[in-house]
N, C-alpha and C. Protein backbone atom coordinates (compact mmCIF):
# COMPACT_ATOMS: atom_id res chain seq x y z
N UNK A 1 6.38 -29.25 11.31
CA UNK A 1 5.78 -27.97 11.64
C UNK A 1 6.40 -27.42 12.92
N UNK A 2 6.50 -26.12 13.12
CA UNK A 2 6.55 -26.13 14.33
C UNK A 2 5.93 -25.59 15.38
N UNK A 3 6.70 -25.57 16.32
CA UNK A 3 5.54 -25.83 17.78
C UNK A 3 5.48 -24.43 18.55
N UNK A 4 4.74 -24.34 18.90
CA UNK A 4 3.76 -22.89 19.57
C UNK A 4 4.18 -21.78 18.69
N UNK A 5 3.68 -22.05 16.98
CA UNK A 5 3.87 -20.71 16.42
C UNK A 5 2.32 -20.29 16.54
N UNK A 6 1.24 -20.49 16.39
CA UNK A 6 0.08 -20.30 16.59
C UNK A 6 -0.27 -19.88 17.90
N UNK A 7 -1.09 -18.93 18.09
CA UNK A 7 -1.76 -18.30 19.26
C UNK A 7 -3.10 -19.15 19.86
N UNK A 8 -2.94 -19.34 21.10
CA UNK A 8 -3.70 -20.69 21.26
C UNK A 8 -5.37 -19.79 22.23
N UNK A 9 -4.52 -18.52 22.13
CA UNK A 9 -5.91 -17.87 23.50
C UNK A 9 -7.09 -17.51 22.36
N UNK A 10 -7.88 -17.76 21.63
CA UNK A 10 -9.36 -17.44 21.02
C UNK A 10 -10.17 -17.35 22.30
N UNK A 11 -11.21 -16.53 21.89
CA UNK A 11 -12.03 -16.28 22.20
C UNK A 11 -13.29 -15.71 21.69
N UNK A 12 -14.42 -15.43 22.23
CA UNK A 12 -15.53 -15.03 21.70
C UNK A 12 -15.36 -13.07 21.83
N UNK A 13 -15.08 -12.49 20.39
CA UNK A 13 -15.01 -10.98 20.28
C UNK A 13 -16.13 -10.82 19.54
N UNK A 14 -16.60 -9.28 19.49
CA UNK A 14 -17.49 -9.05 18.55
C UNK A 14 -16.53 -7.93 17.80
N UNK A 15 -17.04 -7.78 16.35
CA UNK A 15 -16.18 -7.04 15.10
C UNK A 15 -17.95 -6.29 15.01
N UNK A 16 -17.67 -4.74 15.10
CA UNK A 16 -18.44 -3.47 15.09
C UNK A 16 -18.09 -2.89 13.62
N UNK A 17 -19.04 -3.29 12.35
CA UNK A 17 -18.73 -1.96 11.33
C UNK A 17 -19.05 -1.05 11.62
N UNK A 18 -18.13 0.22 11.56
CA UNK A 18 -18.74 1.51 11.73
C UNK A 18 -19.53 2.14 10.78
N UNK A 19 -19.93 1.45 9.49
CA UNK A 19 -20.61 2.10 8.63
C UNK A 19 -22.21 1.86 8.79
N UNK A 20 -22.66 0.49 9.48
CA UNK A 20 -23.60 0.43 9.43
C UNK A 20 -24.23 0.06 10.67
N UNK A 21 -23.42 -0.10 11.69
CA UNK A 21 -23.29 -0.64 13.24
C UNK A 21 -23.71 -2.02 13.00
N UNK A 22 -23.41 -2.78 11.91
CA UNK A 22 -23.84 -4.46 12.10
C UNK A 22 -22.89 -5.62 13.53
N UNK A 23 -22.81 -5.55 13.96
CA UNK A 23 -21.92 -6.85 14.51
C UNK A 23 -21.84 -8.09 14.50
N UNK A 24 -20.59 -8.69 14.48
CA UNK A 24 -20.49 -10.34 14.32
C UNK A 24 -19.87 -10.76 15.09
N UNK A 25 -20.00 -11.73 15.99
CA UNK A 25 -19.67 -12.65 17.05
C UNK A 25 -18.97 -13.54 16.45
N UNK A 26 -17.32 -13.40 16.69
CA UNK A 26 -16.61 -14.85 15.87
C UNK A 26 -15.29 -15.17 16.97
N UNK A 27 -14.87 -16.13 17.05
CA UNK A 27 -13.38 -16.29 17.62
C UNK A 27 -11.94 -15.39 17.27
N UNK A 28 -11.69 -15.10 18.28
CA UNK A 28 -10.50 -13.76 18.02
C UNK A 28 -9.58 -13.76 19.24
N UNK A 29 -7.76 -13.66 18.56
CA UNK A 29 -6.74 -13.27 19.51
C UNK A 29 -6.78 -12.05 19.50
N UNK A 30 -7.36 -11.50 18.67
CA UNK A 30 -7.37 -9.76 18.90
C UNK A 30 -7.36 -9.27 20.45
N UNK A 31 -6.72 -8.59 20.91
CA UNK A 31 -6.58 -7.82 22.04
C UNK A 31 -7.26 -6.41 21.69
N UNK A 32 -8.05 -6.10 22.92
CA UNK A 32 -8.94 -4.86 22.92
C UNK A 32 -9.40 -4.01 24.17
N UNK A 33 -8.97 -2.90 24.50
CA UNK A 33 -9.86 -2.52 25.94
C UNK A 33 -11.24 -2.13 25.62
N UNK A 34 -12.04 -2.62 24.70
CA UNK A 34 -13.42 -1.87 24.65
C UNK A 34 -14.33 -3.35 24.69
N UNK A 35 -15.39 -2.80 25.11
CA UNK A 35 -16.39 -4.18 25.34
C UNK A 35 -17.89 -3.91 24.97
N UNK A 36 -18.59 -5.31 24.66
CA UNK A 36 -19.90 -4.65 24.53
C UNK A 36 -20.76 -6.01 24.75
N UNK A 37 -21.77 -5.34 25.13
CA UNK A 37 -22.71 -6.01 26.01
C UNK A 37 -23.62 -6.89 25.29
N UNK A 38 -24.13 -8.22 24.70
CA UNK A 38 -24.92 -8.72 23.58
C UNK A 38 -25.48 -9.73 24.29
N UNK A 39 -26.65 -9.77 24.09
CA UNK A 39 -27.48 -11.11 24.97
C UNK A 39 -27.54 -11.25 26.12
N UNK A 40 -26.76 -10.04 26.84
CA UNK A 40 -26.54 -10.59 28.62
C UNK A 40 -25.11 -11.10 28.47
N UNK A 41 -24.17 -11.00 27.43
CA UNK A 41 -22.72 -11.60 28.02
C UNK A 41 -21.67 -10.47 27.26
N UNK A 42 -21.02 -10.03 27.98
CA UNK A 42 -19.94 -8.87 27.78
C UNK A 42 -18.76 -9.63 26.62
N UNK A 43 -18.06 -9.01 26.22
CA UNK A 43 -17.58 -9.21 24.57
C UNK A 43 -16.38 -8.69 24.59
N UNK A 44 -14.95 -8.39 24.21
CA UNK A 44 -14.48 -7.20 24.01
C UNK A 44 -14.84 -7.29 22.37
N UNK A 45 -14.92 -5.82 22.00
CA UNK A 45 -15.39 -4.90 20.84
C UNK A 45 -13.67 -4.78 20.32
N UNK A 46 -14.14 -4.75 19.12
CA UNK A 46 -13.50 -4.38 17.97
C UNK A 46 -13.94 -3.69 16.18
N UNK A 47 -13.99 -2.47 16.43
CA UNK A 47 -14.41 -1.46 15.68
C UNK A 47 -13.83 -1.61 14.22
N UNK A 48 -14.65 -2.09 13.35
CA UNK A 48 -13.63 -1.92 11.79
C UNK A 48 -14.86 -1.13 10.90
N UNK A 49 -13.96 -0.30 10.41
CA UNK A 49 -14.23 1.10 8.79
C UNK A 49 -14.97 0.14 8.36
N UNK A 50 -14.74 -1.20 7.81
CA UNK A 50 -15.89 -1.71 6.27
C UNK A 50 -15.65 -3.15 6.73
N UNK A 51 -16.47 -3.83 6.55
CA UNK A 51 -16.87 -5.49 6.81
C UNK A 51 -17.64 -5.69 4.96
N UNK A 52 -17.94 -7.49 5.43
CA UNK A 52 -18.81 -7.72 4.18
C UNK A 52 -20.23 -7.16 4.06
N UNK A 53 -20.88 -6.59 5.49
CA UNK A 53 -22.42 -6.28 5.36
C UNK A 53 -22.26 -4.48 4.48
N UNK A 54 -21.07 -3.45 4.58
CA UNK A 54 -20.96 -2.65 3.97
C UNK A 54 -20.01 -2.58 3.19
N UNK A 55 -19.22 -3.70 2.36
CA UNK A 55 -18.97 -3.69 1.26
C UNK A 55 -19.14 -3.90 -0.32
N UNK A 56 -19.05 -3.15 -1.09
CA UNK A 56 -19.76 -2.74 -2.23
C UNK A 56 -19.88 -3.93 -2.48
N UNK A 57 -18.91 -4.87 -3.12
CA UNK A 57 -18.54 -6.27 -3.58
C UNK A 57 -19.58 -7.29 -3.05
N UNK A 58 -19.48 -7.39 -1.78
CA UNK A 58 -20.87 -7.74 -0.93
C UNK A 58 -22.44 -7.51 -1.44
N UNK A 59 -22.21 -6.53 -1.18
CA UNK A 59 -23.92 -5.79 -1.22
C UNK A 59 -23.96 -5.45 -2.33
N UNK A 60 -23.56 -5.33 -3.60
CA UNK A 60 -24.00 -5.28 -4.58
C UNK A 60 -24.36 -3.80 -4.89
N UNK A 61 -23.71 -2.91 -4.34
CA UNK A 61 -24.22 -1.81 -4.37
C UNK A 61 -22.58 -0.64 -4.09
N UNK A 62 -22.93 -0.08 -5.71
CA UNK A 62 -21.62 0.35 -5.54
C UNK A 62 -22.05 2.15 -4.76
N UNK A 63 -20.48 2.52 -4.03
CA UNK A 63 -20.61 3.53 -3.65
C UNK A 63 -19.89 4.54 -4.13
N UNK A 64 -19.88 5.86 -4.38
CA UNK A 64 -18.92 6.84 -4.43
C UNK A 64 -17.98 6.62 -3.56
N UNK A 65 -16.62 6.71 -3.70
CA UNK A 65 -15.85 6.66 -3.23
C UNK A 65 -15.00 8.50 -3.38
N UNK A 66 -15.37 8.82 -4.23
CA UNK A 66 -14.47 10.56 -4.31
C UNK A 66 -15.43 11.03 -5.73
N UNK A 67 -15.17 12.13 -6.10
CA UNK A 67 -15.86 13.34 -6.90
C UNK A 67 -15.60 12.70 -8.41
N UNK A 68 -14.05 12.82 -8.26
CA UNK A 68 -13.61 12.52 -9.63
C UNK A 68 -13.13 10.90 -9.96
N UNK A 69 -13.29 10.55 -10.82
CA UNK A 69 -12.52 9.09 -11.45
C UNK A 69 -10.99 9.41 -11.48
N UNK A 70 -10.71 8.03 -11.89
CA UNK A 70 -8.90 8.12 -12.14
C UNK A 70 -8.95 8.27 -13.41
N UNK A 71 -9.45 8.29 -13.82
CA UNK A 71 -8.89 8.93 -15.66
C UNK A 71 -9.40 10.73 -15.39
N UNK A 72 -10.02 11.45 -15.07
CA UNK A 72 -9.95 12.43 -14.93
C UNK A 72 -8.94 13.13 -13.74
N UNK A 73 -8.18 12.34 -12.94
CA UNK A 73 -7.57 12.86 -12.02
C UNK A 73 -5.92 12.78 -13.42
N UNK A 74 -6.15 11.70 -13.81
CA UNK A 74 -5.07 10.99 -14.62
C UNK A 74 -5.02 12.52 -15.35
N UNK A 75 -6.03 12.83 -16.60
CA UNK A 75 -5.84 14.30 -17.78
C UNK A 75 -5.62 15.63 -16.33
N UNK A 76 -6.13 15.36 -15.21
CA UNK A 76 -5.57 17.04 -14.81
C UNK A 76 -4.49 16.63 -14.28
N UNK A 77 -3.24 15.59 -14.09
CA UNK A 77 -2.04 15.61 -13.13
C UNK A 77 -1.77 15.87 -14.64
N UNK A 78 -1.69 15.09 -16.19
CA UNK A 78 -0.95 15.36 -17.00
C UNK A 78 -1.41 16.73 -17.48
N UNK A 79 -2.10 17.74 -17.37
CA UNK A 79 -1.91 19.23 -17.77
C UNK A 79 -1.50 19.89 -16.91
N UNK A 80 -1.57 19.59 -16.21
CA UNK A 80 -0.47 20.59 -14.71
C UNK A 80 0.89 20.42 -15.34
N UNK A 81 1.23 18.60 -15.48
CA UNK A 81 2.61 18.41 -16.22
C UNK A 81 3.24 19.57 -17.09
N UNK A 82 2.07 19.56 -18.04
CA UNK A 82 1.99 20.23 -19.24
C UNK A 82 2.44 21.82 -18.82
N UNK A 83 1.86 22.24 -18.10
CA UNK A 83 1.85 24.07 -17.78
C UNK A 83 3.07 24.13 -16.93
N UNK A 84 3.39 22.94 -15.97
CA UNK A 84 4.77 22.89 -15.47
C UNK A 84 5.77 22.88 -16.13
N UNK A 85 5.95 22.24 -17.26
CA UNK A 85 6.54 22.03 -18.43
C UNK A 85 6.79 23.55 -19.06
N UNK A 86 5.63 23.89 -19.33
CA UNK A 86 6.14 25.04 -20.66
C UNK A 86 6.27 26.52 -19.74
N UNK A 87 5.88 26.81 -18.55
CA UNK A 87 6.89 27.40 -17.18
C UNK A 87 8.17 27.11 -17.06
N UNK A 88 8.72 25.84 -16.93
CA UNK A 88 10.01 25.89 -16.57
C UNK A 88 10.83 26.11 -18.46
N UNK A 89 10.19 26.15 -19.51
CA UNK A 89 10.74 25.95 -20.94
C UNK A 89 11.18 27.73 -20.62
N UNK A 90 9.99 28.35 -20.27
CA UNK A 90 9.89 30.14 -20.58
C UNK A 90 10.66 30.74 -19.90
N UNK A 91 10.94 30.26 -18.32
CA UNK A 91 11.81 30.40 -17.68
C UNK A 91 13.40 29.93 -17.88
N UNK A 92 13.84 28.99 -18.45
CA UNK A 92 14.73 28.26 -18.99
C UNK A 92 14.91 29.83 -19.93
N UNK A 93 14.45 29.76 -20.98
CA UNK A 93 14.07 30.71 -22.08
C UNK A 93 14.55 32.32 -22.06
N UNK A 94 13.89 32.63 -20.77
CA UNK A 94 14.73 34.74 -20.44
C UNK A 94 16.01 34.09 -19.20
N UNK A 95 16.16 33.03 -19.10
CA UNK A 95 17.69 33.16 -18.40
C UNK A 95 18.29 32.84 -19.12
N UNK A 96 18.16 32.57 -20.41
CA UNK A 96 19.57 32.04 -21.57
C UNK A 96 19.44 33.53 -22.45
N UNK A 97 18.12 33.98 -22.53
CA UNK A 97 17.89 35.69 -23.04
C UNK A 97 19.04 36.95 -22.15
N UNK A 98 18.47 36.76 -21.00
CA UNK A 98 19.40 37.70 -19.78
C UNK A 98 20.67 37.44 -19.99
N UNK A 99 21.07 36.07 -20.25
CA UNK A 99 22.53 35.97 -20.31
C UNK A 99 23.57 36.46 -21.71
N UNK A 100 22.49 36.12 -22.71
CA UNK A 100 22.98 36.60 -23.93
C UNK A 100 23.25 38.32 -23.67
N UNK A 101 21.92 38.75 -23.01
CA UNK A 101 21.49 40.11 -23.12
C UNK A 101 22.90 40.56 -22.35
N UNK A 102 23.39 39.94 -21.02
CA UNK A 102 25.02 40.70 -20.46
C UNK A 102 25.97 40.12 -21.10
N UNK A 103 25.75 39.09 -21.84
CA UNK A 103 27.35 38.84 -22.31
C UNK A 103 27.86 40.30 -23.71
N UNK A 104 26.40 40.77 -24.52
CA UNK A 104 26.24 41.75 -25.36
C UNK A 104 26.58 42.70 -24.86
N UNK A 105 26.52 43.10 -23.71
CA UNK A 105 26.61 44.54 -23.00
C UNK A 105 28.12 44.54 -22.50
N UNK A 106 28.54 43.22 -22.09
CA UNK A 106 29.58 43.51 -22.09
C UNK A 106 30.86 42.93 -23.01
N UNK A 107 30.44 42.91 -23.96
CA UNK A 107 31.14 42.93 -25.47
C UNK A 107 31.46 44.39 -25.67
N UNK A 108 30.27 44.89 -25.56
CA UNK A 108 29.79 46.52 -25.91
C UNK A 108 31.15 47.23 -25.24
N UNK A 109 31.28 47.09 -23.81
CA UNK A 109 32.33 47.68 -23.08
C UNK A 109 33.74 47.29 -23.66
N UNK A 110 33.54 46.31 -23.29
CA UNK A 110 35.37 46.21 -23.97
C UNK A 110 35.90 46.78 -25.61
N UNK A 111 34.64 46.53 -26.39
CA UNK A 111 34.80 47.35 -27.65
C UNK A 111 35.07 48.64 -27.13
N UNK A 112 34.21 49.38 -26.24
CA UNK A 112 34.31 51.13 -26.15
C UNK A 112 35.65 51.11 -25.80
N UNK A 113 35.96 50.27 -24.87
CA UNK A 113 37.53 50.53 -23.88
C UNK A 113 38.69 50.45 -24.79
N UNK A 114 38.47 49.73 -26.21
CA UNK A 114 39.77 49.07 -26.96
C UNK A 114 39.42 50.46 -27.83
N UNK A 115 38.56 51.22 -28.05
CA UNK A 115 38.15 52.35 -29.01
C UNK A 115 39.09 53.52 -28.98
N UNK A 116 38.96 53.48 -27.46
CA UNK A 116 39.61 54.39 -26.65
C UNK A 116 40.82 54.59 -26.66
């Protein structure tokens, strides 16, 4: 194995969910300038989004996470596809039209000019 790959400074931190303000007192190299005060003995703090006391998996209690599911986000990215699709077909479509339409016009001319 080798030698001083492990961080040897632990200490006593507290971990702050912000969802439910629970805290837990555990050993931590975490580095932090914030502190907090528990029992009469100062701490440094460390603030985390979701722990096990507010996670669904945990608590047994599922949450909304957004409006829509992924299968409905899934059918509106593929009809946007869809309308993106038959936009760039229509467009594709009067620039091969426009082009026919001047190569005709100027057929037209050189016929008048050879008429002449």
């Amino acid at each position: 194995m080798k030698k001083d790959l492990h961080p040897t400074e632990y200490r006593p931190v507290v971990f702050q969910d912000l969802n439910d303000k629970t805290t837990f007192v555990t050993r931590s190299t975490v580095k932090t300038e914030e502190t907090i005060t528990i029992d009469g003995a100062t701490y440094p703090l460390v603030k985390v989004h979701i722990s096990s006391s507010s996670h669904p998996f945990y608590t047994g209690q599922e949450k909304l996470v957004d409006i829509e599911g992924r299968v409905d986000k899934f059918k509106a990215r593929r009809e946007a596809a869809a309308k993106a699709s038959e936009a760039r077909k229509k467009s594709a479509g009067k620039k091969i039209a426009d082009a026919k339409a001047k190569q005709e016009k100027e057929a037209e001319k050189e016929k008048a000019k050879t008429e002449k």
